[in-house]
N, C-alpha and C. Protein backbone atom coordinates (compact mmCIF):
# COMPACT_ATOMS: atom_id res chain seq x y z
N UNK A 1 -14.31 -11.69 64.91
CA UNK A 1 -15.15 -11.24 63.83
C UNK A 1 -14.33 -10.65 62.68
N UNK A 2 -13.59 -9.96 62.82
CA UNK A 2 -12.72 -9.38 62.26
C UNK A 2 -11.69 -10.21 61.45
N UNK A 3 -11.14 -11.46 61.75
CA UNK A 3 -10.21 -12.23 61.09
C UNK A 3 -11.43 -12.83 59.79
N UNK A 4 -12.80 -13.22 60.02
CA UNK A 4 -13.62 -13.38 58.70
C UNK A 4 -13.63 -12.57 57.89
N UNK A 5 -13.60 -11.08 58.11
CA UNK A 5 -13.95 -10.26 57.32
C UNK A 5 -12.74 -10.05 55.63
N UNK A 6 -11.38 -10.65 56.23
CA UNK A 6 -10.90 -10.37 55.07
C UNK A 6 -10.94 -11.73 54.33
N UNK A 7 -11.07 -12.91 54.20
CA UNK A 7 -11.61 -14.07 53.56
C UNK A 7 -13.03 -14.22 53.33
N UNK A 8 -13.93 -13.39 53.57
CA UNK A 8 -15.11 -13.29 53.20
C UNK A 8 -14.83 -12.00 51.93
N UNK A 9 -14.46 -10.87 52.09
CA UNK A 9 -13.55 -10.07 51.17
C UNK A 9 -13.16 -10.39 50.04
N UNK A 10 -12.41 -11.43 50.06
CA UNK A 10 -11.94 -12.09 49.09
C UNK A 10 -12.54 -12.83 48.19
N UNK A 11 -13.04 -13.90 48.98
CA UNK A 11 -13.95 -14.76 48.44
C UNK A 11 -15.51 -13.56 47.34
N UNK A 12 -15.72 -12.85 47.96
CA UNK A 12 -16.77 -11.75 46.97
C UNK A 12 -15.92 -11.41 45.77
N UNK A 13 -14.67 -11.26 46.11
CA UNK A 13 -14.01 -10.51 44.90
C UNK A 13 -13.72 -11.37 43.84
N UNK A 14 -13.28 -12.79 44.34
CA UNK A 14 -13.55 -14.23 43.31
C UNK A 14 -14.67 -14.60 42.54
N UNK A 15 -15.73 -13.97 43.36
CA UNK A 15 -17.04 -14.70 42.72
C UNK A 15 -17.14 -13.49 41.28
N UNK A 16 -17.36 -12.63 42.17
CA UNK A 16 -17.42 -11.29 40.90
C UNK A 16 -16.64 -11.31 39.64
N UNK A 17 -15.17 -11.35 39.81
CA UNK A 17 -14.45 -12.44 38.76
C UNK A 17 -15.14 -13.52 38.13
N UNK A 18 -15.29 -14.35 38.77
CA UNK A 18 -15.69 -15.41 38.25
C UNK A 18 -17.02 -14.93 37.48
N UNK A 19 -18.00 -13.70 37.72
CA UNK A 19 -19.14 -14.22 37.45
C UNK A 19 -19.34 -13.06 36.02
N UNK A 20 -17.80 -12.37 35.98
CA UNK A 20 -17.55 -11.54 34.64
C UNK A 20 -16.90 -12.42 33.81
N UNK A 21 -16.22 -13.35 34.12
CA UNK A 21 -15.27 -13.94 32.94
C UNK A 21 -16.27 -14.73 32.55
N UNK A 22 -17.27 -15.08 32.95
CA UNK A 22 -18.03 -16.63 32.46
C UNK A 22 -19.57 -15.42 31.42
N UNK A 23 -19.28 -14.42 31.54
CA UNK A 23 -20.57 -13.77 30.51
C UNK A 23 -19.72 -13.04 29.23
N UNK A 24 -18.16 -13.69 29.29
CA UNK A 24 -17.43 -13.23 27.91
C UNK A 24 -17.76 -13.80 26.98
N UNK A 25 -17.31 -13.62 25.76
CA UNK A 25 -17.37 -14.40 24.44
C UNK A 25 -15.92 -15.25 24.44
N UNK A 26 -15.49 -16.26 24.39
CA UNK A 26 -14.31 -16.95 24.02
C UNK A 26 -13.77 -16.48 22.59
N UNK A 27 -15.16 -16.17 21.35
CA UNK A 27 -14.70 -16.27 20.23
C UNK A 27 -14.26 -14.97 19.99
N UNK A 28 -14.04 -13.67 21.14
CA UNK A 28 -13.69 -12.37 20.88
C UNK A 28 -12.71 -11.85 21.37
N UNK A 29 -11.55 -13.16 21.25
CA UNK A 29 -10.42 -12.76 22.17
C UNK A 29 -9.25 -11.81 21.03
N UNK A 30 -9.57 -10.51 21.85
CA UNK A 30 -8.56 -9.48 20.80
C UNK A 30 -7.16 -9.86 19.83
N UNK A 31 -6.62 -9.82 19.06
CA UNK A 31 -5.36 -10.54 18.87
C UNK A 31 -4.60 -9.27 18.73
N UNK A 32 -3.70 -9.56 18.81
CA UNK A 32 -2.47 -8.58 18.66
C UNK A 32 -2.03 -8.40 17.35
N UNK A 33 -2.03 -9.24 16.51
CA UNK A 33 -1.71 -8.81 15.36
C UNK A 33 -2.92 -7.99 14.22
N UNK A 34 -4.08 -7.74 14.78
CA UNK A 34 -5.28 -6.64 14.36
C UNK A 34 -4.03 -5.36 14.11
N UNK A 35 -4.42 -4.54 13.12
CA UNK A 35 -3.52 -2.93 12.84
C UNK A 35 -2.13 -3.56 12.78
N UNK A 36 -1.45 -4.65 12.11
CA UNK A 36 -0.38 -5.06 12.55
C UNK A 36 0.27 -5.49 10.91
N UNK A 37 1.08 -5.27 10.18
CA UNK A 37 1.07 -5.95 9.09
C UNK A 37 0.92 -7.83 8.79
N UNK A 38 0.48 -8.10 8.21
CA UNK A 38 0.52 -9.64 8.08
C UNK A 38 1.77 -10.35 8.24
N UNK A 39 2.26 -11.28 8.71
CA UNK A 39 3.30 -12.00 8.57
C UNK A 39 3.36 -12.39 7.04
N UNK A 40 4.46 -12.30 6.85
CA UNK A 40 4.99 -12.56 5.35
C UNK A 40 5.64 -14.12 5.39
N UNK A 41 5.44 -14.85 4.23
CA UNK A 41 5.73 -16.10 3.77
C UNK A 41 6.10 -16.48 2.74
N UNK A 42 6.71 -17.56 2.16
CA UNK A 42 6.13 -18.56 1.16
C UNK A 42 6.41 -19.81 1.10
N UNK A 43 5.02 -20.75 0.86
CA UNK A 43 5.06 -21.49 1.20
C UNK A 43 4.31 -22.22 -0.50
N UNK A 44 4.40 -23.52 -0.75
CA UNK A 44 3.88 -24.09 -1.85
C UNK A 44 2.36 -23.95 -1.71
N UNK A 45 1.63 -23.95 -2.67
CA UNK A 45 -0.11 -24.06 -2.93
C UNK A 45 -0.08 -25.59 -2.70
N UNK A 46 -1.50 -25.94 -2.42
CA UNK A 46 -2.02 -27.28 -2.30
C UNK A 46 -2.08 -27.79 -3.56
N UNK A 47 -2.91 -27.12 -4.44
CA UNK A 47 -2.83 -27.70 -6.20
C UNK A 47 -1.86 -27.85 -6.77
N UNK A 48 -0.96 -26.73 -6.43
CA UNK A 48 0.43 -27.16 -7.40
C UNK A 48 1.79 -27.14 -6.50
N UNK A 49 2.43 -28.13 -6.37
CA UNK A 49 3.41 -28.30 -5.77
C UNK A 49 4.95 -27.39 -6.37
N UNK A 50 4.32 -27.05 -7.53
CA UNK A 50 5.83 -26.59 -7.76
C UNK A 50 5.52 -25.13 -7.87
N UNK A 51 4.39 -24.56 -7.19
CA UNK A 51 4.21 -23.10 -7.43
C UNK A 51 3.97 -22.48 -5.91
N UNK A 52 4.45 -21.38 -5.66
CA UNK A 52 4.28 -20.44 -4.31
C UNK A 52 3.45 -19.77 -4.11
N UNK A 53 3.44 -19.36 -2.81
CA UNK A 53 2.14 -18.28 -2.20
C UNK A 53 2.69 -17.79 -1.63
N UNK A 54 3.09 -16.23 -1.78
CA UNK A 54 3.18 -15.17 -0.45
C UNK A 54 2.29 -14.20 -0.22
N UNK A 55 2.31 -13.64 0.64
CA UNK A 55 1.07 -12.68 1.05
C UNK A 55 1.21 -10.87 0.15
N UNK A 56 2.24 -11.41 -0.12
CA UNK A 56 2.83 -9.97 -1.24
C UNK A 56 2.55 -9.35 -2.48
N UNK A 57 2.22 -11.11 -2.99
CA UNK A 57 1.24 -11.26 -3.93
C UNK A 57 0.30 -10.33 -4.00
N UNK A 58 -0.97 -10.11 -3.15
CA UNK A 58 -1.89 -9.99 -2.69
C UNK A 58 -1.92 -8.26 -2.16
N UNK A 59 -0.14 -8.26 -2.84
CA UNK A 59 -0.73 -6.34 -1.93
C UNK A 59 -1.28 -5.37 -2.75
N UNK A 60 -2.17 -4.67 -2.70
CA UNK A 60 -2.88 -3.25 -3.75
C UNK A 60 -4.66 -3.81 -3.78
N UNK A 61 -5.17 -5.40 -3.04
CA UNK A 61 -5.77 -5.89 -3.08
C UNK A 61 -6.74 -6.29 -1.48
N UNK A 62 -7.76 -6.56 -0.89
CA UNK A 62 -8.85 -6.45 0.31
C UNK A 62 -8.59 -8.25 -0.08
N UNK A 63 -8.29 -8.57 1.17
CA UNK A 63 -8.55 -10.24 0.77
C UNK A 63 -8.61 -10.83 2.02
N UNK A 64 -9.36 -11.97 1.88
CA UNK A 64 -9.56 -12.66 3.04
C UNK A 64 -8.48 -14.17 3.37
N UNK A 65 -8.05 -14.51 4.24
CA UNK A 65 -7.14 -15.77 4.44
C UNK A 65 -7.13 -16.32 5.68
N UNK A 66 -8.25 -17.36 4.80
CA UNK A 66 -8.90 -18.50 5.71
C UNK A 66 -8.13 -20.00 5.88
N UNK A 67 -7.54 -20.01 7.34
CA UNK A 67 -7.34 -21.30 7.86
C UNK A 67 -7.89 -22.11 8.35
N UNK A 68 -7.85 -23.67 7.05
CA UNK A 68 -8.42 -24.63 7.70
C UNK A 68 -7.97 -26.13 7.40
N UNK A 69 -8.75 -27.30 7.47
CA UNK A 69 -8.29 -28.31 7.62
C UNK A 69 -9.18 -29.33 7.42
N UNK A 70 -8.87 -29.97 6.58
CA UNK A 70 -9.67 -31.55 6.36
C UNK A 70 -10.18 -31.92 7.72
N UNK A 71 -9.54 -31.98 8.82
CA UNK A 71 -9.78 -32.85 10.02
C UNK A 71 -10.46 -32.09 10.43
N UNK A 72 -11.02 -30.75 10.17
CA UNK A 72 -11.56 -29.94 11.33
C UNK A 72 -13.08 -29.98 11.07
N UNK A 73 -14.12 -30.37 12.46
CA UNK A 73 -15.18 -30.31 12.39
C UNK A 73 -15.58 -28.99 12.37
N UNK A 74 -15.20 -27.83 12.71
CA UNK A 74 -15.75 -26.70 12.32
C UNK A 74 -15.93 -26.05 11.40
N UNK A 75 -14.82 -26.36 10.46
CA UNK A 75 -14.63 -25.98 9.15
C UNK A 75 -15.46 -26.61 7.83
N UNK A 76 -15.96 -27.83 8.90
CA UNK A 76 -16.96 -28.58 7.65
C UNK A 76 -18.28 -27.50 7.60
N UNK A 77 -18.59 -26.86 9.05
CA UNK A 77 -19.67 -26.07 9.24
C UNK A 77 -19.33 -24.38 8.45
N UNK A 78 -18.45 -24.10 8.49
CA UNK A 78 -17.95 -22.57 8.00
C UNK A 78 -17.84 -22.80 6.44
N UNK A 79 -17.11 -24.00 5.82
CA UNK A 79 -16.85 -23.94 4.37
C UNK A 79 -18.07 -23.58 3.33
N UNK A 80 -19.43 -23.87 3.78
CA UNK A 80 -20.59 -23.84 2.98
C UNK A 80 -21.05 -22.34 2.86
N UNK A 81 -20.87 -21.83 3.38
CA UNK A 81 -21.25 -20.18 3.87
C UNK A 81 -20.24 -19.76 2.66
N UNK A 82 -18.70 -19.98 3.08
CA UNK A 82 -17.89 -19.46 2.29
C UNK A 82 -17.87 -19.69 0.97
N UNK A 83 -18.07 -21.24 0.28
CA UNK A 83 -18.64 -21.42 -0.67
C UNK A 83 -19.65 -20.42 -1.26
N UNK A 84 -20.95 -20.58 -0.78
CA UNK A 84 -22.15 -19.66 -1.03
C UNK A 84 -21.47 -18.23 -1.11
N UNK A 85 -21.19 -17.36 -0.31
CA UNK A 85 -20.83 -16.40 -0.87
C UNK A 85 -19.83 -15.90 -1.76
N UNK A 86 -18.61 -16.62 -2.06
CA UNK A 86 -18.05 -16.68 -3.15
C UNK A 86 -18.44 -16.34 -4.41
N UNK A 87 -19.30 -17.82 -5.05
CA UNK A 87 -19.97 -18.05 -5.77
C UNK A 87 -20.90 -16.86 -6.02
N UNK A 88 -21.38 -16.29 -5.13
CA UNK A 88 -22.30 -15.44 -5.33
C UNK A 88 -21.43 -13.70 -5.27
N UNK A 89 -19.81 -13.73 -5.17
CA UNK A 89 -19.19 -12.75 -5.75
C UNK A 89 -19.76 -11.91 -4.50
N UNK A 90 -19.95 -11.79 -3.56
CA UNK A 90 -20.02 -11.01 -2.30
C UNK A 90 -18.92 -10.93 -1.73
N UNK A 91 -17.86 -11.89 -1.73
CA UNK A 91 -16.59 -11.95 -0.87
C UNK A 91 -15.62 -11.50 -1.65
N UNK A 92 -14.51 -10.96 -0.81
CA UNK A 92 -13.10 -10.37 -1.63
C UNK A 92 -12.55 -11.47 -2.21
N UNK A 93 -10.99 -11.72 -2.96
CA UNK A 93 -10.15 -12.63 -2.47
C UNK A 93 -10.61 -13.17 -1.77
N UNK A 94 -10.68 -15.40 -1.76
CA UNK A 94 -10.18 -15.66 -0.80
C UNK A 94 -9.39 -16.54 -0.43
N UNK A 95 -8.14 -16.82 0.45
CA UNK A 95 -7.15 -17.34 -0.15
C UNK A 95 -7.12 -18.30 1.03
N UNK A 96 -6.93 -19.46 1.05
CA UNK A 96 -6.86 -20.52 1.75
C UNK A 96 -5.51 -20.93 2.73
N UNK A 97 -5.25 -21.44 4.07
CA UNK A 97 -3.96 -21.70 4.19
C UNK A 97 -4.20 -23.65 4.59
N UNK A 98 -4.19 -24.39 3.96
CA UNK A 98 -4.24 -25.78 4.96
C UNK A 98 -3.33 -25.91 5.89
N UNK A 99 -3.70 -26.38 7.16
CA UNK A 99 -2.98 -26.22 8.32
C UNK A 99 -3.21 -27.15 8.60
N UNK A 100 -1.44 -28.11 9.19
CA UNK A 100 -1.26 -28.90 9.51
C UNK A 100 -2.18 -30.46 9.12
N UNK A 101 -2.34 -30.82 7.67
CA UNK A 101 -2.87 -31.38 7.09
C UNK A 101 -1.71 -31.96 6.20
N UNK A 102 -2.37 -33.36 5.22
CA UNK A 102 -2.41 -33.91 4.38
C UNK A 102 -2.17 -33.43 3.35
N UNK A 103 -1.24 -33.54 2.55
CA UNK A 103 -1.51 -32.99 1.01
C UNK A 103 -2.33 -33.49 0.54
N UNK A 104 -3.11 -34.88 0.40
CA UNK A 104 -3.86 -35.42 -0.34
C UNK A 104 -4.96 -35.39 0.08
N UNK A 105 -5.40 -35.28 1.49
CA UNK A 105 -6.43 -34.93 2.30
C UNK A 105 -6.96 -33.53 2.13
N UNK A 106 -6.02 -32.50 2.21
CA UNK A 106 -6.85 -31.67 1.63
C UNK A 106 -7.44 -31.34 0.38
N UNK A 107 -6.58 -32.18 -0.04
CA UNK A 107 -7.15 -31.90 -2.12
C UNK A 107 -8.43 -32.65 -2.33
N UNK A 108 -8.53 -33.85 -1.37
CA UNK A 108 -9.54 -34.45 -1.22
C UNK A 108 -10.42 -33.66 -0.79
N UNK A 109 -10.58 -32.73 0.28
CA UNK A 109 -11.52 -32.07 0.68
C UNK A 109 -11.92 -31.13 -0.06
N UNK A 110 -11.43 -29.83 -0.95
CA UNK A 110 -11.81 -29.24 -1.44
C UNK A 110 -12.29 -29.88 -2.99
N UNK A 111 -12.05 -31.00 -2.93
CA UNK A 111 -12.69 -31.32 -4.65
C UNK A 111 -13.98 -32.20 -3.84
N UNK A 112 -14.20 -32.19 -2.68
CA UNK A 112 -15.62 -32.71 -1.98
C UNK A 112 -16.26 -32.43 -1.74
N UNK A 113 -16.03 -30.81 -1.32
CA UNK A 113 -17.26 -29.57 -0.38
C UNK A 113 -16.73 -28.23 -1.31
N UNK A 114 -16.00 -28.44 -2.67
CA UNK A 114 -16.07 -27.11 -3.19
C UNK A 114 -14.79 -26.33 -2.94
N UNK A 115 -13.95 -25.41 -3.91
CA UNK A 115 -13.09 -24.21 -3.92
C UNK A 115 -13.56 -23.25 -3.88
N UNK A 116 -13.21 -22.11 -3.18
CA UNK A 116 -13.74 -21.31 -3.04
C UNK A 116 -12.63 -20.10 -3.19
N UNK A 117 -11.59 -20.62 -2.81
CA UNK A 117 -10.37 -20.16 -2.95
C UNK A 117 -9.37 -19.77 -4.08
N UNK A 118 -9.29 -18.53 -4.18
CA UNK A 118 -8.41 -18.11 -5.45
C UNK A 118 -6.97 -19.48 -5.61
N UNK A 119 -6.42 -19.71 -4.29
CA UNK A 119 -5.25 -20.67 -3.89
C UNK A 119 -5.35 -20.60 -2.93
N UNK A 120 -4.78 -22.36 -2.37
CA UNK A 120 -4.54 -22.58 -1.15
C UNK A 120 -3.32 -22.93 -0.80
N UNK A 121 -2.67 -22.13 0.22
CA UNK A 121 -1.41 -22.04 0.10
C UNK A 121 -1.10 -23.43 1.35
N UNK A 122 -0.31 -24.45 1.38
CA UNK A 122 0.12 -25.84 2.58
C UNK A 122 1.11 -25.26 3.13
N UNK A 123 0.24 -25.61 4.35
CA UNK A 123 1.53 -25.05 6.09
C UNK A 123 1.27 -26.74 6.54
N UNK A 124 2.17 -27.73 5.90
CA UNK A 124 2.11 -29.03 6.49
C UNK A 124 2.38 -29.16 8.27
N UNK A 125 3.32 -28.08 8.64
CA UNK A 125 4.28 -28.10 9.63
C UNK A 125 3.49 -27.59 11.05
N UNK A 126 3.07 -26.18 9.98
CA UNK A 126 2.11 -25.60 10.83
C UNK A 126 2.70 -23.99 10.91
N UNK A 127 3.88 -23.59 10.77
CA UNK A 127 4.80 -22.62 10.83
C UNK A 127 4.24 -21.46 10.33
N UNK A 128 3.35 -21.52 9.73
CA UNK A 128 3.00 -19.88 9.35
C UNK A 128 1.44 -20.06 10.42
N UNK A 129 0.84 -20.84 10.83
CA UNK A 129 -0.14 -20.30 11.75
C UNK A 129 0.50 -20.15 12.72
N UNK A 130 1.63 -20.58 13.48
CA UNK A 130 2.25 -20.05 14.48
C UNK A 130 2.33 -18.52 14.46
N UNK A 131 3.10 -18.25 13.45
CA UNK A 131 3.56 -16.56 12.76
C UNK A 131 2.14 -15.63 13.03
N UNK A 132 1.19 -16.50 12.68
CA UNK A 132 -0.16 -15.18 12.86
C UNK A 132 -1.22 -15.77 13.84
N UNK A 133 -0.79 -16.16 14.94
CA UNK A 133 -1.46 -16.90 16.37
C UNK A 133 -2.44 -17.62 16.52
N UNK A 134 -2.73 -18.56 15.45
CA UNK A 134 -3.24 -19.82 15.12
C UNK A 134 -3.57 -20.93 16.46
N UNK A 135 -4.36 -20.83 16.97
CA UNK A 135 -4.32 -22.18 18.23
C UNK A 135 -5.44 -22.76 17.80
N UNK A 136 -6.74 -22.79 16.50
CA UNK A 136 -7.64 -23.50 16.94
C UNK A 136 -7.82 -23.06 15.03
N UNK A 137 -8.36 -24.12 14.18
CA UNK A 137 -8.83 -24.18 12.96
C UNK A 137 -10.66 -24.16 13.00
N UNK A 138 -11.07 -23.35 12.24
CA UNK A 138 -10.94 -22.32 12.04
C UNK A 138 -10.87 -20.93 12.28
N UNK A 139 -9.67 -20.32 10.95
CA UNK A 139 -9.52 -18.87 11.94
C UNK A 139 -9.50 -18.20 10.47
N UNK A 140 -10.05 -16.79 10.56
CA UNK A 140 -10.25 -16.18 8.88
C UNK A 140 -9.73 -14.83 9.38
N UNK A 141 -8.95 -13.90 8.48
CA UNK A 141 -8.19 -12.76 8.62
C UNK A 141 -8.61 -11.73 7.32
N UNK A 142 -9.25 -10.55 7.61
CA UNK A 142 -8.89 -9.60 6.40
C UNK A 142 -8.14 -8.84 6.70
N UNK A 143 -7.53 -8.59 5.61
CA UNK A 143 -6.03 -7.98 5.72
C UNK A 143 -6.49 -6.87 4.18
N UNK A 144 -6.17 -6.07 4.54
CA UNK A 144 -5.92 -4.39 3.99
C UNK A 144 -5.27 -4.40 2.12
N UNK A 145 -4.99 -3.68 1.53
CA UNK A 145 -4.46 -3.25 0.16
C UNK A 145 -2.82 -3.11 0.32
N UNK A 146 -2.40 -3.16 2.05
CA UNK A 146 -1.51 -2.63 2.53
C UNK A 146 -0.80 -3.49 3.20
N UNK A 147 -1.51 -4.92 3.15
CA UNK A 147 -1.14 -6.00 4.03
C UNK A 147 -0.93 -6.25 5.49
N UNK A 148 -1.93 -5.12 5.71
CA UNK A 148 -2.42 -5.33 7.19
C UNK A 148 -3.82 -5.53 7.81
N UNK A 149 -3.57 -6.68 8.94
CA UNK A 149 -4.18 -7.50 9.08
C UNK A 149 -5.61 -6.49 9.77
N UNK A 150 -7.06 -6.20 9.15
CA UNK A 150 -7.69 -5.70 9.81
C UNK A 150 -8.92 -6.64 10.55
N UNK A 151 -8.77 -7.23 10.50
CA UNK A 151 -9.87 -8.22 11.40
C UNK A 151 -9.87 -9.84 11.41
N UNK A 152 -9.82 -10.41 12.45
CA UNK A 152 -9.82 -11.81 13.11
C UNK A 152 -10.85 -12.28 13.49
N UNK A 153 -10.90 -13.04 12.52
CA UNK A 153 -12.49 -14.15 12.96
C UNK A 153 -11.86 -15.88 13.51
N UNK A 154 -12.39 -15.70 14.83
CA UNK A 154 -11.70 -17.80 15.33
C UNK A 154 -13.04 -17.67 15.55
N UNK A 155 -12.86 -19.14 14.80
CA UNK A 155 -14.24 -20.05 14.63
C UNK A 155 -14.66 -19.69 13.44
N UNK A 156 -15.65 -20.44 12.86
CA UNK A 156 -16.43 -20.64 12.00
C UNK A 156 -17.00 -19.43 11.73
N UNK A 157 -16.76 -18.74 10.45
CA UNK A 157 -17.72 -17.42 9.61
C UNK A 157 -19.42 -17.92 9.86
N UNK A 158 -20.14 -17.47 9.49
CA UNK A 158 -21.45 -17.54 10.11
C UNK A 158 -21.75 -16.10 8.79
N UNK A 159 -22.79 -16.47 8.05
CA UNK A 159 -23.57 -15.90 7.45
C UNK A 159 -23.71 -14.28 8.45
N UNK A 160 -24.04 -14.32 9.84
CA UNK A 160 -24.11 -12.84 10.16
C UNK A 160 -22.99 -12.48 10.80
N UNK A 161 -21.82 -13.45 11.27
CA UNK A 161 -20.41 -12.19 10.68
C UNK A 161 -19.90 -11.69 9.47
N UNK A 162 -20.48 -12.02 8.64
CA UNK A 162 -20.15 -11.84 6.89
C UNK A 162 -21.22 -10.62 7.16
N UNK A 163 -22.60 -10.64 6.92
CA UNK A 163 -23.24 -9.52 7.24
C UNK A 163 -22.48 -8.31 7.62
N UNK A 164 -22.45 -8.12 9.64
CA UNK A 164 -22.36 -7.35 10.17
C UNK A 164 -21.01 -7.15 10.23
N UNK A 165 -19.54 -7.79 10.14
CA UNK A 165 -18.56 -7.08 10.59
C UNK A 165 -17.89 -7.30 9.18
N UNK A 166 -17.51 -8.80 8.19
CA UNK A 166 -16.58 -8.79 7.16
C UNK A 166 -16.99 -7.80 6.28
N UNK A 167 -18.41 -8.33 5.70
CA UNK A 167 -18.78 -6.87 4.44
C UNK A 167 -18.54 -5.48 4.31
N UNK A 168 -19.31 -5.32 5.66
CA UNK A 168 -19.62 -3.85 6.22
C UNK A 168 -17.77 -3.48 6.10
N UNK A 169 -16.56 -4.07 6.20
CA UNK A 169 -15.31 -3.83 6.86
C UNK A 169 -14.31 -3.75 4.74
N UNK A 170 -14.67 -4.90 4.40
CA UNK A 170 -14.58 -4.95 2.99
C UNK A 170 -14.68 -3.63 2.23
N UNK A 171 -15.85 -3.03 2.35
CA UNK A 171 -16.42 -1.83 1.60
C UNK A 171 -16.31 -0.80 1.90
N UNK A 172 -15.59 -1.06 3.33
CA UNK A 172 -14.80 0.46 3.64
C UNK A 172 -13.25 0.37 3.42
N UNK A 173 -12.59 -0.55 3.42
CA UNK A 173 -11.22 -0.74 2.91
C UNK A 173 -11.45 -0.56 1.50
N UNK A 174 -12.35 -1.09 0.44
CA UNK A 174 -12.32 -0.63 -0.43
C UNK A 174 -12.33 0.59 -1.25
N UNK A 175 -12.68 1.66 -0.17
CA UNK A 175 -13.04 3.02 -1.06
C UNK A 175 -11.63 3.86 -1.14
């Protein structure tokens, strides 16, 4: 009786595991670089080949820097939101990175579904989403006056993360 008891033991302690990891969110996996300064760069803009983007630019300023990609089906779903609020001057900065894309593909895309973007800075290679832990397009970052990174959105913005966590987060970095 006794030799069941510790593989029956076990087996409870698997399921219980199992039956916490499967009621997580995937899209709320903490990152490490949150409270962390931004990785610093420069890399050419998509529009103009003979002009740069660093994140340095951007310091004394609340801005958002959104990675995405012609090829990415999620980003076809997130770009319209971002569009819309732009346009409608609700959003900080927002500065684009194309990842691992096309030069011509993305220029194609944003003269198809809209700029929204102050500049979009080309990571053909991919090398600066490596730098700020990039595994899946889309991924959106606000980053501070101070150039640190205060919040990570993977996946697609959604009208009520703009609501409840970007705005609300915007207007307190701003004061």
């Amino acid at each position: 009786m006794n030799r069941f008891l510790l593989p029956l033991g076990i087996f409870v302690v698997l399921v219980a595991l199992l039956a916490v990891g499967l009621n997580l969110n995937p899209r709320e996996v903490p990152s490490p670089l949150v409270g962390k300064p931004a990785p610093d760069f420069t890399v050419p803009q998509l529009n103009a080949v003979d002009k740069t983007f660093s994140p340095k630019e951007m310091l004394g300023k609340v801005w958002l820097f959104n990675v995405w990609a012609s090829w990415c089906v999620s980003c076809r779903e997130e770009h319209p939101v971002i569009v819309e609020y732009a346009k409608a001057g609700k959003l900080p900065v927002v500065v684009g990175l194309n990842y691992k894309d096309k030069r011509e593909d993305g220029l194609r895309w944003i003269s198809r579904f809209g700029d929204p973007y102050l500049l979009s800075a080309f990571d053909a290679d991919g090398r600066i989403g490596i730098d700020y832990g990039v595994y899946g397009v889309p991924e959106t970052y606000l980053i501070d006056k101070a150039g640190v990174i205060r919040f990570k959105q993977i996946g697609p913005i959604t009208p009520e993360v703009l609501e409840k966590k970007i705005l609300p987060l915007v207007q307190e970095l701003n004061k």
